[in-house]
Protein backbone atom coordinates (compact mmCIF):
# COMPACT_ATOMS: atom_id res chain seq x y z
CA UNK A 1 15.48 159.37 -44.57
CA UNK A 2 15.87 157.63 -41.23
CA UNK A 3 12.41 158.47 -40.20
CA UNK A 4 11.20 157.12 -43.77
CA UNK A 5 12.62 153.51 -42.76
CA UNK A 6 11.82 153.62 -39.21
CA UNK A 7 7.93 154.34 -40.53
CA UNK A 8 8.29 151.38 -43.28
CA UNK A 9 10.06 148.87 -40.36
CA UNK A 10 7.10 149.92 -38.19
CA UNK A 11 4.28 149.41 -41.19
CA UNK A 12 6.20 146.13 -41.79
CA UNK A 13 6.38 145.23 -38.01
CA UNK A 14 2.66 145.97 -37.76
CA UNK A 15 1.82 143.71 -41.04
CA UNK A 16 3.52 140.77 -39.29
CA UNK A 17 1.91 141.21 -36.18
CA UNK A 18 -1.95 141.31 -37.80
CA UNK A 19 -1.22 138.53 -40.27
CA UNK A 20 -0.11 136.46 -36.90
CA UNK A 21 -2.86 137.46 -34.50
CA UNK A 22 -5.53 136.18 -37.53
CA UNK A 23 -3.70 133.48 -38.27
CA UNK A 24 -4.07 132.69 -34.30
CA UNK A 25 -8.17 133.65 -34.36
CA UNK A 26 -8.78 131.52 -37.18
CA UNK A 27 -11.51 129.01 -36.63
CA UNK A 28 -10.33 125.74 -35.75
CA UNK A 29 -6.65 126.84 -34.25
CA UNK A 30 -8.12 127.06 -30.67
CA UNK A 31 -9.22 123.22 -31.29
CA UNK A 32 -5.92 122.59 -32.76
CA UNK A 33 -4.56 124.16 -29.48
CA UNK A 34 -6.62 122.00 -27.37
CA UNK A 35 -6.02 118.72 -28.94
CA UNK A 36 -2.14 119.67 -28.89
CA UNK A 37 -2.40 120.50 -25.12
CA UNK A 38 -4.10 117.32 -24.50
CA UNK A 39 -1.87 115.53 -26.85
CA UNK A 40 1.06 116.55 -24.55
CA UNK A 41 -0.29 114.99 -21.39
CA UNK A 42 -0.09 111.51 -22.94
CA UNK A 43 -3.68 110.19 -22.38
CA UNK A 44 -4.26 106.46 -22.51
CA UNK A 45 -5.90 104.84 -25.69
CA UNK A 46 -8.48 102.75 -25.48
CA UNK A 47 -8.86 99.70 -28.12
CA UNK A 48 -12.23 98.35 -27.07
CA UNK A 49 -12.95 94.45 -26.79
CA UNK A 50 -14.01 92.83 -23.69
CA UNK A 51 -11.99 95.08 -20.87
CA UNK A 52 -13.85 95.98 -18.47
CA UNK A 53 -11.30 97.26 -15.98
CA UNK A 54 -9.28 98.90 -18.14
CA UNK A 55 -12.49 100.99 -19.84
CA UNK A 56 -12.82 101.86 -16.29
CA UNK A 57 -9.16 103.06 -15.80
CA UNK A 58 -9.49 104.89 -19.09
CA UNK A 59 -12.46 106.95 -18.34
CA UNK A 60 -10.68 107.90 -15.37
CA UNK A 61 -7.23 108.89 -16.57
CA UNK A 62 -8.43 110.88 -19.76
CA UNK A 63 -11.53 112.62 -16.87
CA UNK A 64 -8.08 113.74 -14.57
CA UNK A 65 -6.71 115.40 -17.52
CA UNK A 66 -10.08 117.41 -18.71
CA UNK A 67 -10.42 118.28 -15.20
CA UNK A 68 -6.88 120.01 -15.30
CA UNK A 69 -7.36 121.48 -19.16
CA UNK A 70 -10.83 122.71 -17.59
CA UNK A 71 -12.48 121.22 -20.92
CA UNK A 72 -16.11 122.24 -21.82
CA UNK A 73 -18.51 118.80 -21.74
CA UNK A 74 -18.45 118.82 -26.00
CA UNK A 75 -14.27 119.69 -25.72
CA UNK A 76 -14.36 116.67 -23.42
CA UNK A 77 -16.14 114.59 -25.64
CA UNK A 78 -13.97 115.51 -29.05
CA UNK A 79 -10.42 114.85 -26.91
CA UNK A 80 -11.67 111.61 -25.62
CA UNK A 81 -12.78 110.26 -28.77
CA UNK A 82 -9.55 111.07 -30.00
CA UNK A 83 -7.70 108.58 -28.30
CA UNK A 84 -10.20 105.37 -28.96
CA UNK A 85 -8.33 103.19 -31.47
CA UNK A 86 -9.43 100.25 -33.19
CA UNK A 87 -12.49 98.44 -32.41
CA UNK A 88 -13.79 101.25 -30.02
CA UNK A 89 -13.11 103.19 -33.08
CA UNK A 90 -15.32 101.32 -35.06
CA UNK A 91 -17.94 101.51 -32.44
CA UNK A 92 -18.01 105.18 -31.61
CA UNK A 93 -18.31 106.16 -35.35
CA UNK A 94 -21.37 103.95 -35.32
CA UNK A 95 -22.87 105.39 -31.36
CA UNK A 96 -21.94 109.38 -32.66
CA UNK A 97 -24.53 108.96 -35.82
CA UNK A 98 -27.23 107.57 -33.81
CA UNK A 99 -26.44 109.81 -31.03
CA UNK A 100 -25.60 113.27 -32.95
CA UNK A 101 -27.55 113.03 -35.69
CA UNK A 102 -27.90 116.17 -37.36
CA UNK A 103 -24.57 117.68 -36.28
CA UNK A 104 -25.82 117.90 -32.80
CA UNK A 105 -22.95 118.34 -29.76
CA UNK A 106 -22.52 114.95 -27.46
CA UNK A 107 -22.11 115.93 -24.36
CA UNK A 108 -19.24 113.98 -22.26
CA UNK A 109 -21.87 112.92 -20.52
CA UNK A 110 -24.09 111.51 -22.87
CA UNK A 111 -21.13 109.81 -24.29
CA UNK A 112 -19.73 108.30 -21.14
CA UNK A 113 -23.12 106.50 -20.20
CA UNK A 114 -22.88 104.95 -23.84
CA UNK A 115 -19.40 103.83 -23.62
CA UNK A 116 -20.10 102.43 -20.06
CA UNK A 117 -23.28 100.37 -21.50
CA UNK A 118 -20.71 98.96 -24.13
CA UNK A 119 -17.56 98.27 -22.22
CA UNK A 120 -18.48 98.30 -18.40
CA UNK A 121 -21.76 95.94 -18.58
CA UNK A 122 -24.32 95.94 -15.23
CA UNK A 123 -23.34 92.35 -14.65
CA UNK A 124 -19.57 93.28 -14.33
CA UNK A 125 -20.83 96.34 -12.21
CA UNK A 126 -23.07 94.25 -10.41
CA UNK A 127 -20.32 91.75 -9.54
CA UNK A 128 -17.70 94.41 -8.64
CA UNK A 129 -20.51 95.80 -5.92
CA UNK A 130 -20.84 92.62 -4.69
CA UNK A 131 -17.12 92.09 -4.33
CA UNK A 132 -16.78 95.10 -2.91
CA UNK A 133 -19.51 94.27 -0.18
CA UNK A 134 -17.50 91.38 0.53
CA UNK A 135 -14.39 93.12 1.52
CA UNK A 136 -13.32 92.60 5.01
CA UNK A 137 -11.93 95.37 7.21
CA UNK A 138 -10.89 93.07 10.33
CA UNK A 139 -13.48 90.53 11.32
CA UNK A 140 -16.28 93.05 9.71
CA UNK A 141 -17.59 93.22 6.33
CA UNK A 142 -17.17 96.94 4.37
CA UNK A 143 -21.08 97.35 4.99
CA UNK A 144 -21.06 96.74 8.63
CA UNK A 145 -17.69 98.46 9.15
CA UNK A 146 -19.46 101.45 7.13
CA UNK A 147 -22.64 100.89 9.44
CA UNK A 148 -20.99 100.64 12.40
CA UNK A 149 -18.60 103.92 11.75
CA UNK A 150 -21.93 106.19 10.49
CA UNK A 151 -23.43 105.19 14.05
């Protein structure tokens, strides 16, 4: 009798365990996982509107924490896109059916030369350059300090 219900705990215990593990492989948990795992490292949202700087910063903070999930280029792209809010909303809904249409992938890196054509203009990236150029280290300019180090 004792080895009857030690057989039915262990056909039970076995039930639980395979109703679990395909619960876990279903389709969709491991994205569920992801997003939850991404979720948890607080990434920045992004709101759109005329911000160049803080597109910048964004790119950058939510690119630190793919780098430690090790996310996949279309993982990258689906997490990111997550956290755009509002008008940046609005305006990747309209990019991702000119850029995936026909349910193809967007690479992160397809997606992240889009988003910098929309919030990080040339002229803004031409200015900060130029700015940059500008910087003095001492009595030299950046670009001659650089020359003068590389010499």
């Amino acid at each position: 009798m004792a080895a009857a219900r030690t057989n039915a705990q262990i056909v039970g215990a076995l039930a639980t365990l395979t109703n679990i593990v395909a619960r876990d492989n279903q389709p969709g948990r491991e994205s569920e996982m992801r997003l939850k795992r991404f979720m948890r490292q607080k990434p920045p949202t992004f709101t759109g509107g005329y911000n160049p700087d803080g597109a910048h910063k964004w790119l950058k903070e939510v690119e630190i924490i793919f780098e430690a999930m090790g996310c996949s280029e279309a993982g990258k792209t689906t997490l990111g896109t997550y956290v755009l809010c509002e008008e940046a909303n609005n305006w990747w809904k309209n990019a991702k059916q000119r850029l995936g249409a026909g349910g193809v992938a967007i690479p992160w890196g397809m997606f992240k030369r889009e988003f910098l054509v929309k919030y990080f203009p040339v002229d803004v990236k031409n200015k900060k350059v130029v700015e940059f150029m500008e910087l003095k280290h001492g009595n030299l300019s950046v670009a001659d300090y650089s020359a003068r180090g590389s010499s």
